[in-house]
Protein backbone atom coordinates (compact mmCIF):
# COMPACT_ATOMS: atom_id res chain seq x y z
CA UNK A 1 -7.88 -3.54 17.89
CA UNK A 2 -4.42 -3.71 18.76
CA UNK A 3 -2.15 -0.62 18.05
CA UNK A 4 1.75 -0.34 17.01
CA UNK A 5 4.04 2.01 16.94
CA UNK A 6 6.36 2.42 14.26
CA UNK A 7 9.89 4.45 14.53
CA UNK A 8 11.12 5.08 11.23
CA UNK A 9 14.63 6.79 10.56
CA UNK A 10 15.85 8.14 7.24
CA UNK A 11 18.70 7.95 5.03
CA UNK A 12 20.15 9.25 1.79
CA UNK A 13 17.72 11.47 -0.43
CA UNK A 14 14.84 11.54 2.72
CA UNK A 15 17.15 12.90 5.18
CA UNK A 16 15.56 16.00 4.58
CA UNK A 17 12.62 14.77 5.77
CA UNK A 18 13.69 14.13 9.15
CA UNK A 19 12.17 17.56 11.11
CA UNK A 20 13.02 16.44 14.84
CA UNK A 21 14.36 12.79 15.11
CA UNK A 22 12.68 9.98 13.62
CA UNK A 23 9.26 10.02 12.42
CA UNK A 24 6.83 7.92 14.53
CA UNK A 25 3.28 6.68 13.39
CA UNK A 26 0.81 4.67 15.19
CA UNK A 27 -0.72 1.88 12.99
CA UNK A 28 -3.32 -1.31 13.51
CA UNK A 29 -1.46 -4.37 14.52
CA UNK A 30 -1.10 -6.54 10.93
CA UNK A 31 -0.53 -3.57 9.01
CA UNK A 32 0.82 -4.27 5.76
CA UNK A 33 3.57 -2.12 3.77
CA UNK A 34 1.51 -0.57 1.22
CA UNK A 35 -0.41 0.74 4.31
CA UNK A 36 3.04 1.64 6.12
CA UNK A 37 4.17 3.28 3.19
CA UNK A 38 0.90 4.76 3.06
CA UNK A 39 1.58 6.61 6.01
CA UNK A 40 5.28 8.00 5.89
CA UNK A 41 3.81 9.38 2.70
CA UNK A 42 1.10 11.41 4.29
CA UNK A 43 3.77 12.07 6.74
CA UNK A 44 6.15 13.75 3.97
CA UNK A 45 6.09 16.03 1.98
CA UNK A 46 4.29 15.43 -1.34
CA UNK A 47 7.05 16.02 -3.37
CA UNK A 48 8.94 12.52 -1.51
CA UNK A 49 5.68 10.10 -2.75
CA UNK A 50 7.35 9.03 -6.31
CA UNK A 51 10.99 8.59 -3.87
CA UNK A 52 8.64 6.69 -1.74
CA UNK A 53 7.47 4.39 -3.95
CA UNK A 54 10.86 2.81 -4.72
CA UNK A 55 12.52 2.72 -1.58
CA UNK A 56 12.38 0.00 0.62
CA UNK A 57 11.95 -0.55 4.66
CA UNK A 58 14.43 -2.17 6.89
CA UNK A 59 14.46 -3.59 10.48
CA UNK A 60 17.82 -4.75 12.33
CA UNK A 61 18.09 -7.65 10.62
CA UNK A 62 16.87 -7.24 7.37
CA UNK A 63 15.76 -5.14 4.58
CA UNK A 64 11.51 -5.72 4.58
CA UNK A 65 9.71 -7.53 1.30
CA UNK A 66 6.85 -5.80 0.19
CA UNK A 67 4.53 -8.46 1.69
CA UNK A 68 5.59 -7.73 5.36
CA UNK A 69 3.07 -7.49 8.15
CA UNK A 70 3.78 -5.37 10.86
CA UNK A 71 2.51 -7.45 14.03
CA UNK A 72 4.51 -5.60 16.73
CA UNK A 73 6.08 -2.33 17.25
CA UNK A 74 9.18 -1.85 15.41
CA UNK A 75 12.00 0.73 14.70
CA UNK A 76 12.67 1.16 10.83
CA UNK A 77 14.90 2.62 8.52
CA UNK A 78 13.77 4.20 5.07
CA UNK A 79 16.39 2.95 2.31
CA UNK A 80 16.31 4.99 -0.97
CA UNK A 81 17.48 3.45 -4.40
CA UNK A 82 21.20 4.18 -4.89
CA UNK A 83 23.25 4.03 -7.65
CA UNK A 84 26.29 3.95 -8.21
CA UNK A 85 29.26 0.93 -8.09
């Protein structure tokens, strides 16, 4: 099975999160986001998994939908919910 690797960065409320530099994680090739998501959360802190579950995942180009596969490696950013106007 195919492996990717996954550099995610974070912003706003999980910049706190970041220890070292970004947080990397090794997945199957076709992961999906619920299994992405999946593993920043075992990544974080427990108290981050409600956070989590209402942010969303960008790339360079584009902020992911929740039905993205993950086919290659990628670098990431973790977008919390702001508010605000």
């Amino acid at each position: 099975m195919q492996k990717i690797e996954l550099e995610i960065s974070f912003f706003g409320a999980f910049r706190k999160y970041e220890r070292t530099g970004p947080l990397r994680l090794t997945l199957a090739a076709g992961a999906g986001m619920a299994a992405v998501k999946a593993a920043i959360a075992e990544a974080l802190d427990p108290a981050a998994s409600d956070l989590l579950k209402v942010s969303a995942l960008a790339d360079a180009q584009q902020v992911l939908s929740s039905a993205h596969v993950f086919d290659t490696s990628a670098q990431l950013v973790l977008l919390p919910p702001v508010s605000g106007g």
